[in-house]
Protein backbone atom coordinates (compact mmCIF):
# COMPACT_ATOMS: atom_id res chain seq x y z
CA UNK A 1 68.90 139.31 8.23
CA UNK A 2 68.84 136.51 10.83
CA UNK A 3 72.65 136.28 10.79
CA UNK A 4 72.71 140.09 11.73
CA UNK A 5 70.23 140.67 14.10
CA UNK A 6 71.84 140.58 17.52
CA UNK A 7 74.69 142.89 16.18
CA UNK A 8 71.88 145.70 15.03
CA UNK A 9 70.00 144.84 18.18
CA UNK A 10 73.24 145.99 20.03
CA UNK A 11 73.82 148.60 18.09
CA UNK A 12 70.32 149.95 18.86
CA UNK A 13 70.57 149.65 22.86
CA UNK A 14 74.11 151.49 22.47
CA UNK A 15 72.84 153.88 20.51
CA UNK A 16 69.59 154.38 23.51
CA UNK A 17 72.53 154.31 26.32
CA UNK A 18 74.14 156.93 24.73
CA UNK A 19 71.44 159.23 24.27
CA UNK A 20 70.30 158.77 27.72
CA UNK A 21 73.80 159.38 28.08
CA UNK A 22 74.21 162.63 26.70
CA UNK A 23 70.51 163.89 27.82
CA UNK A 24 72.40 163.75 31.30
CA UNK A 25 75.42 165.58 30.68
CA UNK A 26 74.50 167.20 27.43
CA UNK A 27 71.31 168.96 26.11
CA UNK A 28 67.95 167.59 25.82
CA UNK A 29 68.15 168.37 21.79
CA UNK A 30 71.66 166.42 21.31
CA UNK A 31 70.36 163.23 23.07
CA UNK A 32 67.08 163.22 20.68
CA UNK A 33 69.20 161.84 17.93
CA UNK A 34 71.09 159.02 19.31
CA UNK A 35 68.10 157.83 21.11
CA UNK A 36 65.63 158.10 17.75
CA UNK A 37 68.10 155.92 16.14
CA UNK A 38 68.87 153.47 18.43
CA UNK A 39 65.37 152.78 19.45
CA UNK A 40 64.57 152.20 15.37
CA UNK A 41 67.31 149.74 14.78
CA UNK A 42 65.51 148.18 17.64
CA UNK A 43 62.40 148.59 15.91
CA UNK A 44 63.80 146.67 13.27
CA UNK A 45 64.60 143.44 15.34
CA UNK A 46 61.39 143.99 17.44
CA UNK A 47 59.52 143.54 14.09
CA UNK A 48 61.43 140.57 12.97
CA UNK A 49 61.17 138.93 15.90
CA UNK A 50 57.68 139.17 15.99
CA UNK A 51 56.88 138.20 12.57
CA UNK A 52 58.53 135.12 13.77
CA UNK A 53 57.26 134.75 17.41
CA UNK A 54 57.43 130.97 17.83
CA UNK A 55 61.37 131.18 17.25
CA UNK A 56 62.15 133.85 19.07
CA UNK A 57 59.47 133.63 22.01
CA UNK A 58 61.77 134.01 24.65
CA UNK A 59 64.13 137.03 23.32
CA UNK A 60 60.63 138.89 22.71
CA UNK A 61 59.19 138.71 26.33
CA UNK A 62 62.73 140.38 27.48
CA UNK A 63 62.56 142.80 24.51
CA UNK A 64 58.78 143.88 25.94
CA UNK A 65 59.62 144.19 29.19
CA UNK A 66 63.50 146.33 28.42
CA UNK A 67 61.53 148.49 25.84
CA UNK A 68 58.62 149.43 28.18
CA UNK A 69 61.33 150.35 30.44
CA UNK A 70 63.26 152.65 28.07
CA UNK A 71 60.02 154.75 27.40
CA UNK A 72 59.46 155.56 30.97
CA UNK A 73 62.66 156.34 31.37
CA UNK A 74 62.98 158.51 28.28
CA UNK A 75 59.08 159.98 29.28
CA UNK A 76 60.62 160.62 33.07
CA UNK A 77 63.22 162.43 31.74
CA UNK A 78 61.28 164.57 28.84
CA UNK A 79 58.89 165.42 32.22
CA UNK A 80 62.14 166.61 34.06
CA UNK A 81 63.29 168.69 31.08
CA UNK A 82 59.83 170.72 31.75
């Protein structure tokens, strides 16, 4: 899993960009999916990384602060779909 992790990390924020992506020039329903999927790959590393904290201290204080970012974002947008 460790050897893996930054390539399903990066898989996970492309997979967010291109929801966000598509919620711009695309419908609201068609950027759902991309988004739910990218944001659980990131889960996935979030979890690991936090399970082992004292390795990955660093990596996890960015993750915080980029993921706390993504859900306003994503809750901005949702509010402008209204």
């Amino acid at each position: 899993m460790k050897k893996y992790l930054r390539e399903i990390e990066l898989a996970g924020m492309i997979m967010v960009i291109i929801g966000v992506a598509c919620s711009f020039f695309a419908s609201y329903t068609v950027a759902v999916w991309p988004c739910a999927v990218g944001l659980f790959l990131w889960l996935i590393t979030f979890l690991y990384r936090a399970f082992n904290w004292k390795e990955y201290e660093r990596e996890n204080k960015q993750n915080i602060i980029i993921l706390v970012i993504a859900i306003f974002f994503l809750l901005f947008q949702m509010m402008r779909r209204i």
